[in-house]
C-alpha atoms as a PDB file:
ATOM      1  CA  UNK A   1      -8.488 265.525  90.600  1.00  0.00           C
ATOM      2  CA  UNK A   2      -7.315 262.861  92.741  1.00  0.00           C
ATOM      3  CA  UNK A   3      -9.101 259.861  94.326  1.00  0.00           C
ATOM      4  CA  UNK A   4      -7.877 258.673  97.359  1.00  0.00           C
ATOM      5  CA  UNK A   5      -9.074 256.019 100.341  1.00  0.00           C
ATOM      6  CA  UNK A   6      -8.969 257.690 102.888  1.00  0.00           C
ATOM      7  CA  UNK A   7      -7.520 261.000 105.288  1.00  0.00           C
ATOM      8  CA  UNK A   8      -4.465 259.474 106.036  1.00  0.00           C
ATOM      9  CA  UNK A   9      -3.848 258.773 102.316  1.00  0.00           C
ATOM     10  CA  UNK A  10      -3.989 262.095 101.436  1.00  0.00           C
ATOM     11  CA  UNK A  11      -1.770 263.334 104.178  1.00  0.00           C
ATOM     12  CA  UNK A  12       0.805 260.797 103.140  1.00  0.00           C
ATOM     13  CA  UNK A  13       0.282 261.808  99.665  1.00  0.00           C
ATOM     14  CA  UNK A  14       0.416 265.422 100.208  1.00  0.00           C
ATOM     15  CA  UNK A  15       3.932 264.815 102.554  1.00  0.00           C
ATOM     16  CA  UNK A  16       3.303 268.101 104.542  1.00  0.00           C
ATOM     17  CA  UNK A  17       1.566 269.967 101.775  1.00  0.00           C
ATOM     18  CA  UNK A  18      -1.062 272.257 102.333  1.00  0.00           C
ATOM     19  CA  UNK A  19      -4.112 270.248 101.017  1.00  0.00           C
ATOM     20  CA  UNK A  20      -6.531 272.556  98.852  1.00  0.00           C
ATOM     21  CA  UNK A  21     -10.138 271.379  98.602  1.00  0.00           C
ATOM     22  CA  UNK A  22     -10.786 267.635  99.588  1.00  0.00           C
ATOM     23  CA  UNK A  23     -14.549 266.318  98.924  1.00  0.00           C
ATOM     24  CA  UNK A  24     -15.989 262.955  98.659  1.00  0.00           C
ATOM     25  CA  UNK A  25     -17.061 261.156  95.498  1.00  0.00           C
ATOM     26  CA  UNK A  26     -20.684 261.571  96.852  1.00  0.00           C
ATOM     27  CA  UNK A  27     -20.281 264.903  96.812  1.00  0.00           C
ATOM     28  CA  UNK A  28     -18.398 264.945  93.911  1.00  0.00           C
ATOM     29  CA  UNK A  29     -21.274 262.910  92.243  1.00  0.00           C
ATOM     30  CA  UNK A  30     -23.783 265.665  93.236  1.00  0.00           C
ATOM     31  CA  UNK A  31     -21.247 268.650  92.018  1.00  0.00           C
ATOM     32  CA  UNK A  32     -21.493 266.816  88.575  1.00  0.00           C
ATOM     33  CA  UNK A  33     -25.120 266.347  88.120  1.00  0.00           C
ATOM     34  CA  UNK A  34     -25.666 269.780  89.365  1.00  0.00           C
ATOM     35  CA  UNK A  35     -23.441 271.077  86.917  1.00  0.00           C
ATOM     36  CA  UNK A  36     -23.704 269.413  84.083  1.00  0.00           C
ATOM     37  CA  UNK A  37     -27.197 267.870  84.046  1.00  0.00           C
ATOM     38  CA  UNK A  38     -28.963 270.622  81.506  1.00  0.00           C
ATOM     39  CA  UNK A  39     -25.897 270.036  79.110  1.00  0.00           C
ATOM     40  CA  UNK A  40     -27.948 267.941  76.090  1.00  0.00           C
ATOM     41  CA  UNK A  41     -31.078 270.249  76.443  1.00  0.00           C
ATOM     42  CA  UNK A  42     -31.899 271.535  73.062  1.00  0.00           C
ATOM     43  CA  UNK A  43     -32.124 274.954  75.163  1.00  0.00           C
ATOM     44  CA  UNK A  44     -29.589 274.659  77.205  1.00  0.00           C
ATOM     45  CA  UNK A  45     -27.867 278.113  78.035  1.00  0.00           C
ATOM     46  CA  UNK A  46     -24.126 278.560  79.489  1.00  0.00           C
ATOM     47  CA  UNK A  47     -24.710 279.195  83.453  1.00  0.00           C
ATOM     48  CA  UNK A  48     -24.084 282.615  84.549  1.00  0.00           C
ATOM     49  CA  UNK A  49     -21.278 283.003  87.271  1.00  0.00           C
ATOM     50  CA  UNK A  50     -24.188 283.402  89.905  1.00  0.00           C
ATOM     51  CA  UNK A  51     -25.847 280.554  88.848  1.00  0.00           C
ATOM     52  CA  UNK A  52     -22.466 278.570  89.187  1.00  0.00           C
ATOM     53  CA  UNK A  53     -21.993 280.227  92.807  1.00  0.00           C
ATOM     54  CA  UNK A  54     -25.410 279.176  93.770  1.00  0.00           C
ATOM     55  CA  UNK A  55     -25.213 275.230  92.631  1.00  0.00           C
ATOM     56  CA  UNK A  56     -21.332 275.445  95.147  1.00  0.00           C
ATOM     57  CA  UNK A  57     -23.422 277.480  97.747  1.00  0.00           C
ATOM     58  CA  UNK A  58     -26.547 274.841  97.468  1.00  0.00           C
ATOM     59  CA  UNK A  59     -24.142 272.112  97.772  1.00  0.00           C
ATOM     60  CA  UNK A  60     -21.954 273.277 100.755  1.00  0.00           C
ATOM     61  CA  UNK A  61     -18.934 274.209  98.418  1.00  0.00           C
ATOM     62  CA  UNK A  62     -17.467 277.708 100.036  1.00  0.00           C
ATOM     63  CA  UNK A  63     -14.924 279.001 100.774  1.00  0.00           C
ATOM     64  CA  UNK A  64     -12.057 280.372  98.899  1.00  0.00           C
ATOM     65  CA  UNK A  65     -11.574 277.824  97.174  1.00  0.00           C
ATOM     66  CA  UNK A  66     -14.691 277.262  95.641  1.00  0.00           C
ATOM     67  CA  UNK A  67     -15.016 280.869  94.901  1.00  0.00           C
ATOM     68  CA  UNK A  68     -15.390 281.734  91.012  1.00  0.00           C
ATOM     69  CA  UNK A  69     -13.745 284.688  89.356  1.00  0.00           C
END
């Protein structure tokens, strides 16, 4: 993960490259909470794939990119 200021930095950064994913650190924010926020619960189960899927789909996340294996 990179942070960066703004589009033009990452074009500059990515000197021609093709540039993946790109999100802000709003949305970045929300992606973590989502997540991660049942982690320290005492019954806290690992998230299915389709679970996962749904938190990127609820979020806006699709795509390719932001598809799971």
């Amino acid at each position: 993960m990179n942070l960066f200021r703004s589009e033009e930095h990452i074009a500059r950064w990515l000197g021609g490259r093709d540039p993946g994913a790109t999100i802000s650190v709003v949305k970045l924010s929300e992606l973590a909470r989502a997540w991660w926020d049942d982690r320290l619960s005492p019954a806290w189960v690992p998230h299915t794939r389709e679970q996962n899927m749904a938190i990127l789909y609820r979020l806006g996340l699709t795509g390719d990119f932001w598809e799971l294996a």
